[in-house]
C-alpha atoms as a PDB file:
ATOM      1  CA  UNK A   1     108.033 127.036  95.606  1.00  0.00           C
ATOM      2  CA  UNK A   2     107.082 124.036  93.703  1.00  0.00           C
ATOM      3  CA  UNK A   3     109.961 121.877  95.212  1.00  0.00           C
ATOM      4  CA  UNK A   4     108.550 122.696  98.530  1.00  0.00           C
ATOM      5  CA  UNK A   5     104.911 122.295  98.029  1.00  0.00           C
ATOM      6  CA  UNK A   6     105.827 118.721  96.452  1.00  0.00           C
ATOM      7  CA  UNK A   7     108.251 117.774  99.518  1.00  0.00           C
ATOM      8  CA  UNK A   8     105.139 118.266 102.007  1.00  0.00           C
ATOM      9  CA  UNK A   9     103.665 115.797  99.706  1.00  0.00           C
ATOM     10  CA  UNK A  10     106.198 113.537 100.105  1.00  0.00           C
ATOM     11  CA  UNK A  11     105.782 113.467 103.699  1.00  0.00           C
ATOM     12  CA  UNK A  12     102.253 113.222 103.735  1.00  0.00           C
ATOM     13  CA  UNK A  13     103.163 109.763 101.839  1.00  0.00           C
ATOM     14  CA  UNK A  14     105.731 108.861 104.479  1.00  0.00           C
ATOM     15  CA  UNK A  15     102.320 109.304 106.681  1.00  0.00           C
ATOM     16  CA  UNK A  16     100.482 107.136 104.695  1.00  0.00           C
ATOM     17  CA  UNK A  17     103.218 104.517 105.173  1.00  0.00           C
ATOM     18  CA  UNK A  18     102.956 104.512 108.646  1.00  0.00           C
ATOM     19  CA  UNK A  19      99.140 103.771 108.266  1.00  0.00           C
ATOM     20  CA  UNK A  20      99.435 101.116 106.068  1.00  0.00           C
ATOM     21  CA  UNK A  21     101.665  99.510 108.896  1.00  0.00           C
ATOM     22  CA  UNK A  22      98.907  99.761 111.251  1.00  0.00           C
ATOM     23  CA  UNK A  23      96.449  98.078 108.914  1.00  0.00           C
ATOM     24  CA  UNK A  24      98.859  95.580 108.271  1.00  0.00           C
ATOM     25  CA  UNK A  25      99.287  94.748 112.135  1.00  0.00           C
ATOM     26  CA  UNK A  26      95.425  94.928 112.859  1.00  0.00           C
ATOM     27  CA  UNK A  27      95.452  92.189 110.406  1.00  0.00           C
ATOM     28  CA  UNK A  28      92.796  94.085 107.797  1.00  0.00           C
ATOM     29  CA  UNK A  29      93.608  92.733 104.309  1.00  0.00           C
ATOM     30  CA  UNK A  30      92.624  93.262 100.854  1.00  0.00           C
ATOM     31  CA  UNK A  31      89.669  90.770 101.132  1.00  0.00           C
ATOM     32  CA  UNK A  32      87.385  93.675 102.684  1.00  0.00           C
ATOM     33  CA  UNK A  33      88.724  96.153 100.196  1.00  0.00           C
ATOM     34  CA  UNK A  34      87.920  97.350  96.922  1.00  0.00           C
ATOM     35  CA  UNK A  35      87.115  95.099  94.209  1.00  0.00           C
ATOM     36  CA  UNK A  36      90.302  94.582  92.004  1.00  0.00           C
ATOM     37  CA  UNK A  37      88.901  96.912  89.289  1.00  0.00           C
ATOM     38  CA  UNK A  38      88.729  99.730  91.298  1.00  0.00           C
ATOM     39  CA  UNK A  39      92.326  99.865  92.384  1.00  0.00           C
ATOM     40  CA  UNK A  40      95.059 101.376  91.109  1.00  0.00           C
ATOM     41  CA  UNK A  41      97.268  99.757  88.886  1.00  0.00           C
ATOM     42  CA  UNK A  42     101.348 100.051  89.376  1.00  0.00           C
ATOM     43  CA  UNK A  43     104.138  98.973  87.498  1.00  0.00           C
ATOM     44  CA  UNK A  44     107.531  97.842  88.958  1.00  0.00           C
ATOM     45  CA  UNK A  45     110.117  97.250  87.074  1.00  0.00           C
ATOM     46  CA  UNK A  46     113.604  95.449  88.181  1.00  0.00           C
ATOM     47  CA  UNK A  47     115.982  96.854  86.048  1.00  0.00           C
ATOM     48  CA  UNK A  48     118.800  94.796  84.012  1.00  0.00           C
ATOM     49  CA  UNK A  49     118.234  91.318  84.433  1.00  0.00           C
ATOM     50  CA  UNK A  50     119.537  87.481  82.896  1.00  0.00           C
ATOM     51  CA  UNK A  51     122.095  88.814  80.252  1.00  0.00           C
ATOM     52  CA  UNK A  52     122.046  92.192  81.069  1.00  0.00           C
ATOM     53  CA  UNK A  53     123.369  91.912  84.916  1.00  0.00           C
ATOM     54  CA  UNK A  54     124.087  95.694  85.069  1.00  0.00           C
ATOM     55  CA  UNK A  55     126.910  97.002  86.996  1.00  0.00           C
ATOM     56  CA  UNK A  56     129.297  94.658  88.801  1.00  0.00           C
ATOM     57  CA  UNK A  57     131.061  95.746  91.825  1.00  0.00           C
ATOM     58  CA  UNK A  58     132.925  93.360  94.044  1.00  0.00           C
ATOM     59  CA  UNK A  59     131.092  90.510  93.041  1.00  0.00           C
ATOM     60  CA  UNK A  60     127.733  92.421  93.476  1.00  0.00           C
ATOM     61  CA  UNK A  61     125.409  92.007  90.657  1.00  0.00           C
ATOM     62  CA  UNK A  62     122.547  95.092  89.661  1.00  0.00           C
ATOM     63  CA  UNK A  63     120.217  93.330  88.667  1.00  0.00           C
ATOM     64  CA  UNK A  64     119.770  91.011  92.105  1.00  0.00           C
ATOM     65  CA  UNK A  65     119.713  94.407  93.965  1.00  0.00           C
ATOM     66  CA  UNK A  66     117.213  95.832  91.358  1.00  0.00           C
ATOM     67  CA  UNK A  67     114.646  92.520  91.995  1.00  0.00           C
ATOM     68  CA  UNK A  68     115.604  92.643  95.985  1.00  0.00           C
ATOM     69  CA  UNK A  69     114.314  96.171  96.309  1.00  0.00           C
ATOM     70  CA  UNK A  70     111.202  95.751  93.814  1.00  0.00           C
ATOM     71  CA  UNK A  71     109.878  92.262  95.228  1.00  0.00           C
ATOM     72  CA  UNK A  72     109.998  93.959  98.627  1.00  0.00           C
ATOM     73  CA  UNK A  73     107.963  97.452  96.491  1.00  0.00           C
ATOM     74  CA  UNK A  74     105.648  94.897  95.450  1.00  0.00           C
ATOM     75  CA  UNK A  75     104.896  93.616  98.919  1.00  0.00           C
ATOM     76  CA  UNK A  76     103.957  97.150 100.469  1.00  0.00           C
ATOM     77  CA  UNK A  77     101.812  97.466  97.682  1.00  0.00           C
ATOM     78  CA  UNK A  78      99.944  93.751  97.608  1.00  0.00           C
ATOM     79  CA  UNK A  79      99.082  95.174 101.034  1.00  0.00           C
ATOM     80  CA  UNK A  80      97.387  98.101  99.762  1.00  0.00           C
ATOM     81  CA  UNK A  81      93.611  97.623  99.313  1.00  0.00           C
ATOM     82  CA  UNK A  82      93.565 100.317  96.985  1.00  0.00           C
ATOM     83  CA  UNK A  83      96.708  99.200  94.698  1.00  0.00           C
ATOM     84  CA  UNK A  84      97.108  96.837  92.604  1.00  0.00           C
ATOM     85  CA  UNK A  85     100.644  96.091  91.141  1.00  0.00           C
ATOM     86  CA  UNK A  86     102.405  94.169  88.434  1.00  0.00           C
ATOM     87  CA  UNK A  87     106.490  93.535  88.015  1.00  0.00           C
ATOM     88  CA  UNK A  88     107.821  93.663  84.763  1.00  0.00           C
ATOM     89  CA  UNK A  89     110.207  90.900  86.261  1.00  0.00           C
ATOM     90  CA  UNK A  90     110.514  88.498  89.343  1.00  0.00           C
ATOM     91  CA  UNK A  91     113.114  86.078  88.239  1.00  0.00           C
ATOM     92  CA  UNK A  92     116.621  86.727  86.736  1.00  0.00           C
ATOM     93  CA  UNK A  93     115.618  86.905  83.196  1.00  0.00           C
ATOM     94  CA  UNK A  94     116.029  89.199  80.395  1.00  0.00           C
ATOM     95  CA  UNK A  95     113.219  91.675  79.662  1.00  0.00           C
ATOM     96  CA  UNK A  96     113.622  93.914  76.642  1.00  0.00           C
ATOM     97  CA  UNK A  97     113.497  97.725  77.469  1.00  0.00           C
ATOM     98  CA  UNK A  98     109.900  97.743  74.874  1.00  0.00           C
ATOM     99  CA  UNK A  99     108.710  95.222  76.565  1.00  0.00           C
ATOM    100  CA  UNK A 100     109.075  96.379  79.861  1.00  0.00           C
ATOM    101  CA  UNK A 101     107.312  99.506  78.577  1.00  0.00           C
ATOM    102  CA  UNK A 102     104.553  97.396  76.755  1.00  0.00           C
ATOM    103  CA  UNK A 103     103.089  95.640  80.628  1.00  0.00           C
ATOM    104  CA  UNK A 104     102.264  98.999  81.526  1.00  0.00           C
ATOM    105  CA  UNK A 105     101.282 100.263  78.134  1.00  0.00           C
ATOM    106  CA  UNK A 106      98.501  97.534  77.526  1.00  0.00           C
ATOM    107  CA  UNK A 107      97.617  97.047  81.183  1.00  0.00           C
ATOM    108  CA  UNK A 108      96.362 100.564  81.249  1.00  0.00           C
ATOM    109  CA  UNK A 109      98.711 100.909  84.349  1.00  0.00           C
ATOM    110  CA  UNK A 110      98.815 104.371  86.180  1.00  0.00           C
ATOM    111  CA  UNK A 111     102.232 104.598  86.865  1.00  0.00           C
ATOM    112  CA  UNK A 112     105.563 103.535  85.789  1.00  0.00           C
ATOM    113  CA  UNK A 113     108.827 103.154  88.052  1.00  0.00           C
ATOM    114  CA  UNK A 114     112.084 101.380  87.199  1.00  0.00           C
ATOM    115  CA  UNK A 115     114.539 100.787  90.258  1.00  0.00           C
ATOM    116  CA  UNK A 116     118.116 100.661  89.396  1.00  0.00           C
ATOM    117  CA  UNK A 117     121.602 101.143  90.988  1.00  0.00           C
ATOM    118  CA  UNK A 118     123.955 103.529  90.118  1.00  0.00           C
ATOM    119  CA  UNK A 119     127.274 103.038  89.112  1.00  0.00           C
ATOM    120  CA  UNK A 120     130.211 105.476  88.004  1.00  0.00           C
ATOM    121  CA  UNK A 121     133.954 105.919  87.900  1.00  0.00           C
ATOM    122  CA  UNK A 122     134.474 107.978  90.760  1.00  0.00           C
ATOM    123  CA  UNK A 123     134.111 106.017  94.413  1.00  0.00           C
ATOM    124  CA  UNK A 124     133.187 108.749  96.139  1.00  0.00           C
ATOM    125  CA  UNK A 125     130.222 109.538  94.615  1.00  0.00           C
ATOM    126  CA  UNK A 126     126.890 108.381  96.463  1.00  0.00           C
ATOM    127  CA  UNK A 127     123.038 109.035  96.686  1.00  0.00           C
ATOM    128  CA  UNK A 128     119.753 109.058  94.891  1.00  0.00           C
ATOM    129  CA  UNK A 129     118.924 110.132  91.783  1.00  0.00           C
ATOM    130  CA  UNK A 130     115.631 110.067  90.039  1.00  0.00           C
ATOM    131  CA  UNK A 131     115.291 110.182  86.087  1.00  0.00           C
ATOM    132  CA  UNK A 132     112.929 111.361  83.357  1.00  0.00           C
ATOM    133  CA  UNK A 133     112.653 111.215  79.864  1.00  0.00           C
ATOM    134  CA  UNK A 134     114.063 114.328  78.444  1.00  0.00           C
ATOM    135  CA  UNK A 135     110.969 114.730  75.704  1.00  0.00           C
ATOM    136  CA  UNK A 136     108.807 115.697  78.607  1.00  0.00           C
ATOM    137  CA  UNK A 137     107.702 119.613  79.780  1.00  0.00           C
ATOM    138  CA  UNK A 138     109.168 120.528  83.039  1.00  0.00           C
ATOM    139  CA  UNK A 139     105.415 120.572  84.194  1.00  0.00           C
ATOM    140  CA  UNK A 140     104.953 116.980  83.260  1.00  0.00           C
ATOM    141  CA  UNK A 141     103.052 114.465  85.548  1.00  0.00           C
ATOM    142  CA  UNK A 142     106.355 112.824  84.834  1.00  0.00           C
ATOM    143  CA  UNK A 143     108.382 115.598  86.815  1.00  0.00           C
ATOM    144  CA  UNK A 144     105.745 115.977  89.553  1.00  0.00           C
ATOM    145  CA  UNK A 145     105.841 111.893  90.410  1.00  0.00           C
ATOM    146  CA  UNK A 146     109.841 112.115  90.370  1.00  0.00           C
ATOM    147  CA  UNK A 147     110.132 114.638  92.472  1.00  0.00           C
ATOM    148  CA  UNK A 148     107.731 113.477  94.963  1.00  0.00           C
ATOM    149  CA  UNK A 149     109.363 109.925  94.678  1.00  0.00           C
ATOM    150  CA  UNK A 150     112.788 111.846  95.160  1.00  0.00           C
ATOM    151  CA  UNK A 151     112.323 113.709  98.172  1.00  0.00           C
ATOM    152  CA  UNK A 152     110.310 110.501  99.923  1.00  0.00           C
ATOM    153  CA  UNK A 153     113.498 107.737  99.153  1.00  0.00           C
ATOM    154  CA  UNK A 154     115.648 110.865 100.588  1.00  0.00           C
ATOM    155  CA  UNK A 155     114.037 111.326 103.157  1.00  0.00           C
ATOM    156  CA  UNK A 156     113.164 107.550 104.150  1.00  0.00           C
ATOM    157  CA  UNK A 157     117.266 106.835 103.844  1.00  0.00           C
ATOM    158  CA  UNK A 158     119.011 109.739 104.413  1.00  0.00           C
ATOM    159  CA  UNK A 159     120.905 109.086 101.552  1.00  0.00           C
ATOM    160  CA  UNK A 160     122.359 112.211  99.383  1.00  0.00           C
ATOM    161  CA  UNK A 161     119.683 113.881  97.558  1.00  0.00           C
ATOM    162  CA  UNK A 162     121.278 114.017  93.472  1.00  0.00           C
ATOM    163  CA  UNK A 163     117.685 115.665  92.053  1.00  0.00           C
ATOM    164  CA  UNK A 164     115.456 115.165  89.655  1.00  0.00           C
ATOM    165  CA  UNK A 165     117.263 115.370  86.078  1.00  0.00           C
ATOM    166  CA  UNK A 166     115.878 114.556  82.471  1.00  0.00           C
ATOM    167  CA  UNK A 167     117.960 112.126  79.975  1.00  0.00           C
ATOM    168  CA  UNK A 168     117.369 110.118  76.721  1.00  0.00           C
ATOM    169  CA  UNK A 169     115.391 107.485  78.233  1.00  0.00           C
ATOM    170  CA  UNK A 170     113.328 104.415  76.920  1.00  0.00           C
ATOM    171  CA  UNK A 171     110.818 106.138  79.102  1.00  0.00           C
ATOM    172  CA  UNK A 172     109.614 108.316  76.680  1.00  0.00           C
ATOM    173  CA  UNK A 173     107.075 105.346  75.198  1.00  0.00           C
ATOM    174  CA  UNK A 174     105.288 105.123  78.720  1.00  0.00           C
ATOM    175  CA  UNK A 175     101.598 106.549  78.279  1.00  0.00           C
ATOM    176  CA  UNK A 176     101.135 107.289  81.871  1.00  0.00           C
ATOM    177  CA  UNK A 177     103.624 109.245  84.657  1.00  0.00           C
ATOM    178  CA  UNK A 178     106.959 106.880  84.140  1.00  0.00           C
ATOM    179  CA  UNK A 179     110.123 107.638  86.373  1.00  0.00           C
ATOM    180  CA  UNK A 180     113.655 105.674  86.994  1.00  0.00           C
ATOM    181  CA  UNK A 181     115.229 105.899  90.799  1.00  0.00           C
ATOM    182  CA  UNK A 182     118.767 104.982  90.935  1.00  0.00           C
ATOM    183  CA  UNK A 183     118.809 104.327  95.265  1.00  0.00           C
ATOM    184  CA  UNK A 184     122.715 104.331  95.196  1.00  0.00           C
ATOM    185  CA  UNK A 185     125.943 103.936  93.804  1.00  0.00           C
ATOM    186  CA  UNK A 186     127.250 100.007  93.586  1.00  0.00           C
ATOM    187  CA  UNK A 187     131.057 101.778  93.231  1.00  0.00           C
ATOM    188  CA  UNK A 188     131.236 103.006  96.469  1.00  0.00           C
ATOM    189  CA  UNK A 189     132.217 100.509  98.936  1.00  0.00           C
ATOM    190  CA  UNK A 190     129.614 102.080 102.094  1.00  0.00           C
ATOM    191  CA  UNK A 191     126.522 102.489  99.588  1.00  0.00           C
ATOM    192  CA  UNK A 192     126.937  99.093  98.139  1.00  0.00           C
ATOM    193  CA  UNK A 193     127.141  97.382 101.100  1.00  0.00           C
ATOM    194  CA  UNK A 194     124.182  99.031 102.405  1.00  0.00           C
ATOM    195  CA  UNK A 195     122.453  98.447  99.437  1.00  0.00           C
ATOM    196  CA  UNK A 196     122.902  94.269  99.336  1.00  0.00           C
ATOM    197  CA  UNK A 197     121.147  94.610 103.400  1.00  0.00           C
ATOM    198  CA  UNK A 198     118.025  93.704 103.515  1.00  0.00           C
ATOM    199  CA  UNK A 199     116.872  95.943 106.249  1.00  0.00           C
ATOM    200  CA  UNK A 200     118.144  99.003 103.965  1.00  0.00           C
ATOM    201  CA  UNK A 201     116.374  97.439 101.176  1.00  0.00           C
ATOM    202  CA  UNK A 202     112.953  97.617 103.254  1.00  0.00           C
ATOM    203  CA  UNK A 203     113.628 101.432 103.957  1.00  0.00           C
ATOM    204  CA  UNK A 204     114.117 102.012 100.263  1.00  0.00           C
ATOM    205  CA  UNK A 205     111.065 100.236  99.096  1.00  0.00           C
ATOM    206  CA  UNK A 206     109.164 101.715 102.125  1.00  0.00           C
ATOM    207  CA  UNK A 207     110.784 105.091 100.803  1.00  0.00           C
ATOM    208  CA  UNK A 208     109.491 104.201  97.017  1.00  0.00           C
ATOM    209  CA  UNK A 209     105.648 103.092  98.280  1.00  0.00           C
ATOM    210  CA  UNK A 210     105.347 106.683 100.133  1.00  0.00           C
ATOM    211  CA  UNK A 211     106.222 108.389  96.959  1.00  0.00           C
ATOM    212  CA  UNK A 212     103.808 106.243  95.164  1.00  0.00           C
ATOM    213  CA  UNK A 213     100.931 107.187  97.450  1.00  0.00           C
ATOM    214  CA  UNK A 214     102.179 110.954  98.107  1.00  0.00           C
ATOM    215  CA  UNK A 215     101.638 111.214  94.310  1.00  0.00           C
ATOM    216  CA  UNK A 216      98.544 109.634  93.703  1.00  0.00           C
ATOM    217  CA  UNK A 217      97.197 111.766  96.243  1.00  0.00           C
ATOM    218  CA  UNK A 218      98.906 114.844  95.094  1.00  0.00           C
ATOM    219  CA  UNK A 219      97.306 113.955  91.315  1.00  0.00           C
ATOM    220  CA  UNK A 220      93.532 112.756  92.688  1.00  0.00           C
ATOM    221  CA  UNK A 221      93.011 114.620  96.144  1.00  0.00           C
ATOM    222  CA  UNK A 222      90.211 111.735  96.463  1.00  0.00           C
ATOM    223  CA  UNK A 223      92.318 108.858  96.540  1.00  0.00           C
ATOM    224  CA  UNK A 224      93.521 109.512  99.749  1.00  0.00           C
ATOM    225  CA  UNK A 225      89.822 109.071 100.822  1.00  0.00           C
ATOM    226  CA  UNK A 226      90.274 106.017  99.396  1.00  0.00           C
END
């Protein structure tokens, strides 16, 4: 019952999306919006990076797809009047997993997302998969923003729908609702070169920003009077 209270959520966000398009296109801009204290603050993180490259398939590096998907994340939500958003990365550089943590941490951020591929031994496998940290109650806001965020990248790319699933993650030192999306698998030849397009890129990060907004208005019915 949950599940399907939280996927009309996730559409609602896809709704929001659309919105935000039409602002964008009427030319409105953050100059007549709130003042930046007032908005919420988001934290995008590229994962892997400068050492740490991540998977490599066929010459593919992680870590470019990982900053690809999250500069285009940050974009939607620069456009936002009511967000505000920091990247725990935006060149190819190494980033330590604490301090990754530590931008949202001390920023007082109100949510947490790391975008990664996915990568395994069998080809066939494909689709998303959204993670939290296994310390967490299955009735954590943790649970509640990944499965919202789950159903809206599904849904934006038709891409196989893996779940929600908990693992030993450094996400258990995030003090506000923290989440990992894998969007695909770099080992399968059709996912990964879907994944390096940039028009597939835009659908995931449009995917990611309606999850973001189907959430916060899912946790604070008021924001999306906003």
């Amino acid at each position: 019952m949950r599940r399907r209270h939280l996927r009309l959520v996730a559409l609602l966000g896809m709704l929001a999306l659309v919105a935000l398009s039409a602002c964008l296109l009427s030319g409105c801009g953050r100059a007549h919006g709130e003042s930046a204290s007032d908005r919420v603050l988001v934290v995008i993180d590229a994962g892997h990076g400068g050492r740490d490259p991540g998977a490599i398939c066929d010459g593919v590096h992680e870590a470019d797809v990982n900053l690809a998907i999250t500069e285009r994340v940050a974009a939607l939500i620069e456009a936002d009047d009511r967000l505000d958003v920091r990247q725990t990365r935006t060149l190819d550089i190494s980033v330590t997993l604490e301090d990754r943590i530590a931008v949202a941490n001390d920023a007082g951020a109100a949510l947490y997302l790391s975008v990664q591929s996915n990568a395994c031994e069998y080809p066939d496998a494909t689709g998303v998969v959204t993670l939290v940290s296994d310390t967490l109650a299955d009735d954590a806001p943790s649970w509640q923003f990944a499965e919202i965020l789950q159903d809206a990248v599904s849904n934006a790319t038709g891409a196989r729908d893996r779940g929600v699933r908990a693992q030993d993650l450094y996400l258990h030192r995030a003090t506000m609702p923290a989440a990992l999306i894998e969007v695909g698998f770099l080992t399968n030849d059709e996912e990964r070169t879907r994944l390096v397009d940039t028009e597939y890129q835009q659908t995931i990060a449009q995917g990611i920003y309606g999850g973001i907004i189907a959430y916060l208005e899912y946790a604070d019915p008021s924001f999306a009077e906003r």
